[in-house]
Protein backbone atom coordinates (compact mmCIF):
# COMPACT_ATOMS: atom_id res chain seq x y z
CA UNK A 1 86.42 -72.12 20.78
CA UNK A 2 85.32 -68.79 21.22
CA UNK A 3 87.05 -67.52 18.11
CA UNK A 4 85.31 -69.63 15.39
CA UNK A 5 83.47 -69.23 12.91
CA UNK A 6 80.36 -71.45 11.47
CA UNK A 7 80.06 -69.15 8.42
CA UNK A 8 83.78 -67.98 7.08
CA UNK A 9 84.12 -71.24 5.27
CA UNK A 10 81.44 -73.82 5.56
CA UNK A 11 82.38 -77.55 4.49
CA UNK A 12 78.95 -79.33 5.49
CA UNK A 13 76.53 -80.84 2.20
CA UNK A 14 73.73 -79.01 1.93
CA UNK A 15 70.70 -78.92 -0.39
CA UNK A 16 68.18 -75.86 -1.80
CA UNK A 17 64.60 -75.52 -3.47
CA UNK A 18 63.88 -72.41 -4.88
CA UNK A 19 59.84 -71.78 -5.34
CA UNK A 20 59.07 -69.56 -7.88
CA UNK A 21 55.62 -68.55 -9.00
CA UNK A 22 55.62 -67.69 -12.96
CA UNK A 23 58.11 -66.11 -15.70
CA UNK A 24 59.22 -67.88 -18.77
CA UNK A 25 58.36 -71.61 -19.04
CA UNK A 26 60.15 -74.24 -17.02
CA UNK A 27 62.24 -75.45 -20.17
CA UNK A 28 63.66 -72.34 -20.78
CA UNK A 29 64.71 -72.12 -17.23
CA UNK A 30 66.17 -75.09 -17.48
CA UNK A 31 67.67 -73.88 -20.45
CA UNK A 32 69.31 -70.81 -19.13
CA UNK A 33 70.94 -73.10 -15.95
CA UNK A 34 72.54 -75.59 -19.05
CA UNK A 35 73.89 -72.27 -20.59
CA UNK A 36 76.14 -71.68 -17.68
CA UNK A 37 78.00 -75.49 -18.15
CA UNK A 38 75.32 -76.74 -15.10
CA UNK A 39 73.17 -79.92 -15.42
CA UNK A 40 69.59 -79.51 -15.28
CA UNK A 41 66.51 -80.77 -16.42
CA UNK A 42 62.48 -80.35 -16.32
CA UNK A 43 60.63 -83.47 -14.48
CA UNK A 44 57.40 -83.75 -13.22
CA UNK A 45 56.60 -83.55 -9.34
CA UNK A 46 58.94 -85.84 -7.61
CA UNK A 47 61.02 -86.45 -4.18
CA UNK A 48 64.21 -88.09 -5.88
CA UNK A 49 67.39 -86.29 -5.52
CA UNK A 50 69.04 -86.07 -8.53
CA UNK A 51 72.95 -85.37 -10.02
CA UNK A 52 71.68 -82.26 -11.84
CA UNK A 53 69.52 -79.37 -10.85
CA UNK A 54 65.96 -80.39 -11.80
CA UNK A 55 62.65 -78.17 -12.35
CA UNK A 56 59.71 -79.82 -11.01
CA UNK A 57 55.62 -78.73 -10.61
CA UNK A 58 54.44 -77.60 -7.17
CA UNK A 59 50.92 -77.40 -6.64
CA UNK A 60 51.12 -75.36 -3.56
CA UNK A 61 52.05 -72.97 -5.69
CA UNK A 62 50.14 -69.26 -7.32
CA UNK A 63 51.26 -68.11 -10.80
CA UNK A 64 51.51 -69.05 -14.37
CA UNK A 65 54.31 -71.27 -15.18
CA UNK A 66 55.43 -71.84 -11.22
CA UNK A 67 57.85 -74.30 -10.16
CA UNK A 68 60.18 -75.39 -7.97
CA UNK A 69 64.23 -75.13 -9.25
CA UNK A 70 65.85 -78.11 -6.71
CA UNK A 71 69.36 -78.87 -6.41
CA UNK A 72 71.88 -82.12 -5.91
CA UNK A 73 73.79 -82.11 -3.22
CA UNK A 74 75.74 -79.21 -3.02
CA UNK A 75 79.31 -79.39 -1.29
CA UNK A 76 80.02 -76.41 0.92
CA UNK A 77 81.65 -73.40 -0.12
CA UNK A 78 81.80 -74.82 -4.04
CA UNK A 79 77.89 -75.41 -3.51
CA UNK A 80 77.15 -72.13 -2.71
CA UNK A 81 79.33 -70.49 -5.57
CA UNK A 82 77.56 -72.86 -8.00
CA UNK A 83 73.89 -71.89 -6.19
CA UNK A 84 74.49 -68.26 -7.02
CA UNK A 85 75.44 -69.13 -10.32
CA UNK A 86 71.88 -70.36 -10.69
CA UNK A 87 70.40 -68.12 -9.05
CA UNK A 88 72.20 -65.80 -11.85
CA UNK A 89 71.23 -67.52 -14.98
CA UNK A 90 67.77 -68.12 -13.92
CA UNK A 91 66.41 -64.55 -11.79
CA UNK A 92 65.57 -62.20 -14.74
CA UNK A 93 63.12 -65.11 -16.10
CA UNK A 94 61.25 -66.13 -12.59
CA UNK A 95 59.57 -63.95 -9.82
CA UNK A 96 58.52 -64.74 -6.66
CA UNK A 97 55.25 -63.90 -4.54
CA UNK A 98 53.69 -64.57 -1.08
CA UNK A 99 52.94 -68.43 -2.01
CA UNK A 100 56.95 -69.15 -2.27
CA UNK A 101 59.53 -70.54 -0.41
CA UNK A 102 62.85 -71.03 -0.01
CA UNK A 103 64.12 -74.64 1.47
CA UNK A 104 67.68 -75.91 2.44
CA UNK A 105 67.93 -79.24 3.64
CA UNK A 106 71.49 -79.55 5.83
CA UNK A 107 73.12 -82.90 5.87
CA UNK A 108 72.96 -85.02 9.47
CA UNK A 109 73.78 -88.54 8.28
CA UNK A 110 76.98 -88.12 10.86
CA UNK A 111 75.21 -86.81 13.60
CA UNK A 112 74.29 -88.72 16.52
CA UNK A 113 70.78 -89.14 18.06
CA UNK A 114 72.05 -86.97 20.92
CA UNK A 115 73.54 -84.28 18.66
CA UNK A 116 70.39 -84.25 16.27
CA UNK A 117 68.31 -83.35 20.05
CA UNK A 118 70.81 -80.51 20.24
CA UNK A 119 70.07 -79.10 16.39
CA UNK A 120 66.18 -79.68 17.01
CA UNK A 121 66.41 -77.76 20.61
CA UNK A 122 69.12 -75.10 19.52
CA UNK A 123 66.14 -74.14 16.29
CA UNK A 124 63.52 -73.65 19.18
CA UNK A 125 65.43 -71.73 21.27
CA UNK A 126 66.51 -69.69 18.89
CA UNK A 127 63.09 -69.17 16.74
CA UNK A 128 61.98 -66.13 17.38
CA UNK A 129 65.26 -64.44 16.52
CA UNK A 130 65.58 -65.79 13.62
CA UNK A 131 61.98 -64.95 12.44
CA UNK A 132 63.79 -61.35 12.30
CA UNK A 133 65.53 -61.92 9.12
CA UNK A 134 62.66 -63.45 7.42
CA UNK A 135 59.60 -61.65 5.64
CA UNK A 136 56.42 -61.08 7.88
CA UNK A 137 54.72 -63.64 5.66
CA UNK A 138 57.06 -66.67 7.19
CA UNK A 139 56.82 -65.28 11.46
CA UNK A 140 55.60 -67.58 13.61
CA UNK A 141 52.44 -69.32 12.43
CA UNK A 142 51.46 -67.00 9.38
CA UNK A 143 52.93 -69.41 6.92
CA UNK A 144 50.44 -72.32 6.06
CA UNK A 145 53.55 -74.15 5.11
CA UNK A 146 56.25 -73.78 7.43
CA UNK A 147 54.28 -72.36 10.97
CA UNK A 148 56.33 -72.75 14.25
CA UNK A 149 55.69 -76.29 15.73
CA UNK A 150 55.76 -74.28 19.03
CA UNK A 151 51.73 -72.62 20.96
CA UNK A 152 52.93 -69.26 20.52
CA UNK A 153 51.99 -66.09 18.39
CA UNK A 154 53.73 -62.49 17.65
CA UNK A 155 51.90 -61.39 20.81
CA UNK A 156 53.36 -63.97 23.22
CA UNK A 157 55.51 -62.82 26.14
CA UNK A 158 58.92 -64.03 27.04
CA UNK A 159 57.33 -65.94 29.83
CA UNK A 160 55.24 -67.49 27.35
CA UNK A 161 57.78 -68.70 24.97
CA UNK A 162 60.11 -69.75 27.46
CA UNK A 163 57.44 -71.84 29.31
CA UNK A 164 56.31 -73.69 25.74
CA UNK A 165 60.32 -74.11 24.69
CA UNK A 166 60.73 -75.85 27.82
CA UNK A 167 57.85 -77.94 27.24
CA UNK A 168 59.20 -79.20 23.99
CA UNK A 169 62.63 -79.60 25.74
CA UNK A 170 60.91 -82.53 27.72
CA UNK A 171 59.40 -84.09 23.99
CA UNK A 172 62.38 -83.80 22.41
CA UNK A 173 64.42 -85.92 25.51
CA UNK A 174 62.24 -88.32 25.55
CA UNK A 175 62.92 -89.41 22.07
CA UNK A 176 64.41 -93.18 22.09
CA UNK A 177 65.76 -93.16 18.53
CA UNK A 178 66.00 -91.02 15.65
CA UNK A 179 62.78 -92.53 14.39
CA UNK A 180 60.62 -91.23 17.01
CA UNK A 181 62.63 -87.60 17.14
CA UNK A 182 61.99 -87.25 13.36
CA UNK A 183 58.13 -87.58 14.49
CA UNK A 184 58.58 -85.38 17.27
CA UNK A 185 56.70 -82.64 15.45
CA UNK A 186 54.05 -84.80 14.11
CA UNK A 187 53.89 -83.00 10.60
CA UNK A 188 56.72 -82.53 7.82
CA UNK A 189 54.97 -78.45 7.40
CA UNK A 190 56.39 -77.10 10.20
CA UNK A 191 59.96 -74.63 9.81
CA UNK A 192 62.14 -77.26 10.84
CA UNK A 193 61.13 -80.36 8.87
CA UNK A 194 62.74 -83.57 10.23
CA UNK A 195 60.90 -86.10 8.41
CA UNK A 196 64.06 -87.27 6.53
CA UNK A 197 66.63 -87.78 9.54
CA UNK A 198 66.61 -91.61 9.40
CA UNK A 199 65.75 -92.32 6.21
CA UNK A 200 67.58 -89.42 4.64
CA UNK A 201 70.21 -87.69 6.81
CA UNK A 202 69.10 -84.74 6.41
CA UNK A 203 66.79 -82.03 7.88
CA UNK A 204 65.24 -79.10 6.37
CA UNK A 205 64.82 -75.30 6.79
CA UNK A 206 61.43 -74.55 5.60
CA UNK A 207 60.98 -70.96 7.13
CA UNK A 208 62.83 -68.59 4.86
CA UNK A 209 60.23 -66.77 2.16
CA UNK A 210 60.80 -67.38 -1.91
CA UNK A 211 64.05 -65.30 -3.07
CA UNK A 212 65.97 -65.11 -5.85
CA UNK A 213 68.19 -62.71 -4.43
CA UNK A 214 72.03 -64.15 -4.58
CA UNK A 215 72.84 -62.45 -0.63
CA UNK A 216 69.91 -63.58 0.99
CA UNK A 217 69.95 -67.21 -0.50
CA UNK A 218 74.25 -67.71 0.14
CA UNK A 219 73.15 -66.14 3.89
CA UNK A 220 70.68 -68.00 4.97
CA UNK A 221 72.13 -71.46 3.33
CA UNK A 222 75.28 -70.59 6.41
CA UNK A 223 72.97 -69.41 8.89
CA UNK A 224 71.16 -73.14 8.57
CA UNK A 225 74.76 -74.65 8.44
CA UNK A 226 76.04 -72.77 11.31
CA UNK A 227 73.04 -73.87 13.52
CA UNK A 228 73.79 -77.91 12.71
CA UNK A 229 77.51 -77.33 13.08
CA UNK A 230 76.54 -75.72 16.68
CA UNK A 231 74.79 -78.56 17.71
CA UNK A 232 78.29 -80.21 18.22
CA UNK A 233 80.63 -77.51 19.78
CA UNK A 234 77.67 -77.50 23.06
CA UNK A 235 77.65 -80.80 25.35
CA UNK A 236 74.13 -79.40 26.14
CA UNK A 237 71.42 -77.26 25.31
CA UNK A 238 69.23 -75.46 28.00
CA UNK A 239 65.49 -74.25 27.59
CA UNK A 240 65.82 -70.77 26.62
CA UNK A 241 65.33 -68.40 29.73
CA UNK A 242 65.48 -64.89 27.87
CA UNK A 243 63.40 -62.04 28.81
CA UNK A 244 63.03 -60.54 25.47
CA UNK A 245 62.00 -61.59 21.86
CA UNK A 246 62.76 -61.49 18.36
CA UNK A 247 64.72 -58.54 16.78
CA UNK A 248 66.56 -57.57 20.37
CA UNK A 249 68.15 -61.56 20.79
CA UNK A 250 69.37 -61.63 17.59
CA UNK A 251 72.61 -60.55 18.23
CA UNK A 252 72.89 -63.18 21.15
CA UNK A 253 71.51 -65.82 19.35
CA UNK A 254 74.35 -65.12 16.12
CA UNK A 255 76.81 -64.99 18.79
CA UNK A 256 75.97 -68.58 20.36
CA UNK A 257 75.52 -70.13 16.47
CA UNK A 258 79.05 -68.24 15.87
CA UNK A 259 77.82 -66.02 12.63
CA UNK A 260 80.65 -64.10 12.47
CA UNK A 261 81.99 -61.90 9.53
CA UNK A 262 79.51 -60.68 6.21
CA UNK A 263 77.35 -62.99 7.30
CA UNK A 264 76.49 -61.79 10.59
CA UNK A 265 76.57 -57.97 9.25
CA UNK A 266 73.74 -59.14 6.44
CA UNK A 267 71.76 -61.10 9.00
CA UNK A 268 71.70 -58.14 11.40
CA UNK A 269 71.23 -54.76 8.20
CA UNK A 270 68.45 -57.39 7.04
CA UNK A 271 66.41 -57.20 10.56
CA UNK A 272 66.83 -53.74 10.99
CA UNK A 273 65.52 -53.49 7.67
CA UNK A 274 62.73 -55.40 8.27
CA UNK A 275 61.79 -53.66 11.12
CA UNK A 276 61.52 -50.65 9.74
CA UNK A 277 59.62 -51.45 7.09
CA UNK A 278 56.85 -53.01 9.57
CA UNK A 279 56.60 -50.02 11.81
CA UNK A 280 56.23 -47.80 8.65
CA UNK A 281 53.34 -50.24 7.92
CA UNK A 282 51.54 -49.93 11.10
CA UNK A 283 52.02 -46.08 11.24
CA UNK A 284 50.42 -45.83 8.20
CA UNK A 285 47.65 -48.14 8.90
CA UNK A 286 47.34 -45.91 12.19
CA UNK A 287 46.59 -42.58 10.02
C-alpha cells in the first residue's frame, strides 16, 4: 500500500472545462480542435454532456469572444493525451484572465455513500494545501466562483481551521444518503461542487484558475483523480489536527493522496513558485 501511486497511470473517467476569455471566434476554435481528427462543435449555453468536445457561451465570463471549451468523458491516461492535444490546437487562439476557470469533474457513479464522505472530508482536510498550487486569485474565499465552503480566511490559524474542519466532519456524517451529502454545501459555487453525485456520478473541482498551459491542466486533472481514488485505500478519515497551513503541508498532504513521480515534483516547483512570486509582491508593496 505504501508504494502506490494515484498519479503514474490513472484509469478513472474524468471530465474538463476550459474558460477562456477572448481570441479568435468560437468557430474557429472549434475549427482548429476538428483539424487535429477530434470532434467538436459550437452550441449555445448548455449542461448536456456530449460525444465531442463542444464550445459553449459563459456569461460569468470578461472578454471578447469568451467561452467555455468542455469535454466528453475522457478515459484516463488516453483522456489526458487527447486533453493536451486540445489544449495544443486551441492555446495560440484563446487567452485567459482573472474571470477564468479551470473545472474537472471526476467520475463517482461506483463509489459508495460512505466512500463519497471520505472524498468530501479528504478535500477539506486537505484545502489549504492545495490552495498552494493554485493562483492567489482561487485561495480560500477570493474566488466569487469557487470560495472554500469552510469560515476561514488566509489569516486563520491552525487552531482555527482545524476547529471549522471538524465542524464540517460532524455535517458531512450526518448525511443519510447521497442526496442530502450532495446538499451538504448548500451551493454548487463552492471548490468542491457536489451537486451532480446522485444524479450524475460525478463531482467537480472548481478551484484551479483558467490555464491553457498543457503541465498544469494534465497535473491537476491527477491531483483531482488521486484525491477520489484515496477516498478508497483509507477505512476512515480524521478531522485534520495539523499545526501548520498551506505551502508547509503540502508535502504531507501529496504523500497521504500518494502523488508520487512528475506529478508530485510539478505540484511541489509550482508552490514554491508561487510563493515567491507573492512575497516579491508584498515586498514591493512594502517599499
Amino acid at each position: 500500500m505504501q508504494n502506490q501511486s494515484n498519479t503514474d497511470t490513472i484509469t478513472r473517467s474524468f471530465g474538463v472545462e476550459f474558460e477562456f476569455a477572448g481570441g479568435a471566434s468560437r468557430q474557429v476554435v472549434a475549427q482548429k480542435i476538428t483539424n487535429k481528427g477530434i470532434d467538436a462543435m459550437v452550441e449555445g449555453y448548455n449542461h448536456r454532456t456530449q460525444r465531442y468536445w463542444k464550445i459553449v457561451t459563459d456569461a460569468s465570463l470578461c472578454g471578447r469572444n469568451a467561452g467555455e471549451l468542455v469535454s466528453p468523458i475522457l478515459n484516463g491516461e488516453e483522456g489526458i493525451v487527447e486533453m493536451k492535444k486540445v489544449l495544443d490546437a486551441t492555446s495560440d487562439v484563446t487567452t485567459v484572465n482573472n474571470s477564468c476557470g479551470f473545472h474537472c469533474h471526476v467520475d463517482v457513479r461506483d463509489f459508495t455513500l460512505a466512500e463519497m464522505k471520505r472524498v468530501v472530508k479528504l478535500f477539506l482536510q486537505s484545502e489549504d494545501a492545495l490552495d498552494a498550487v493554485l493562483a492567489p486569485s482561487r485561495r480560500g474565499r477570493s474566488s466569487r466562483w469557487a470560495p472554500t465552503a469552510m469560515s476561514v480566511n488566509a489569516r486563520s490559524s491552525a487552531n482555527t481551521r482545524n476547529e471549522e474542519n471538524k465542524r464540517w466532519f460532524g455535517l458531512i456524517d450526518n448525511c443519510r444518503n447521497m442526496d442530502q451529502l450532495s446538499r451538504v454545501f448548500g451551493t454548487r459555487y463552492t471548490k468542491l461542487n457536489l451537486f451532480n453525485i446522485a444524479s450524475r456520478g460525478a463531482v467537480e473541482f472548481r478551484c484551479h484558475q483558467g490555464t491553457l498551459n498543457q503541465t498544469k491542466a494534465a497535473a491537476w486533472v491527477k491531483l483531482c483523480v488521486a484525491l477520489v481514488e484515496s477516498a478508497r485505500q483509507y477505512s476512515s478519515v480524521r478531522p485534520r489536527a495539523a499545526r501548520k497551513n498551506g505551502a508547509a503541508r503540502l508535502p504531507q498532504v501529496l504523500t497521504t493522496l500518494k502523488v508520487t513521480g512528475e506529478v508530485r515534483k510539478f505540484l511541489l516547483q509550482r508552490s514554491r513558485e508561487l510563493n515567491i512570486t507573492r512575497r516579491q509582491e508584498r515586498l514591493s508593496q512594502s517599499v
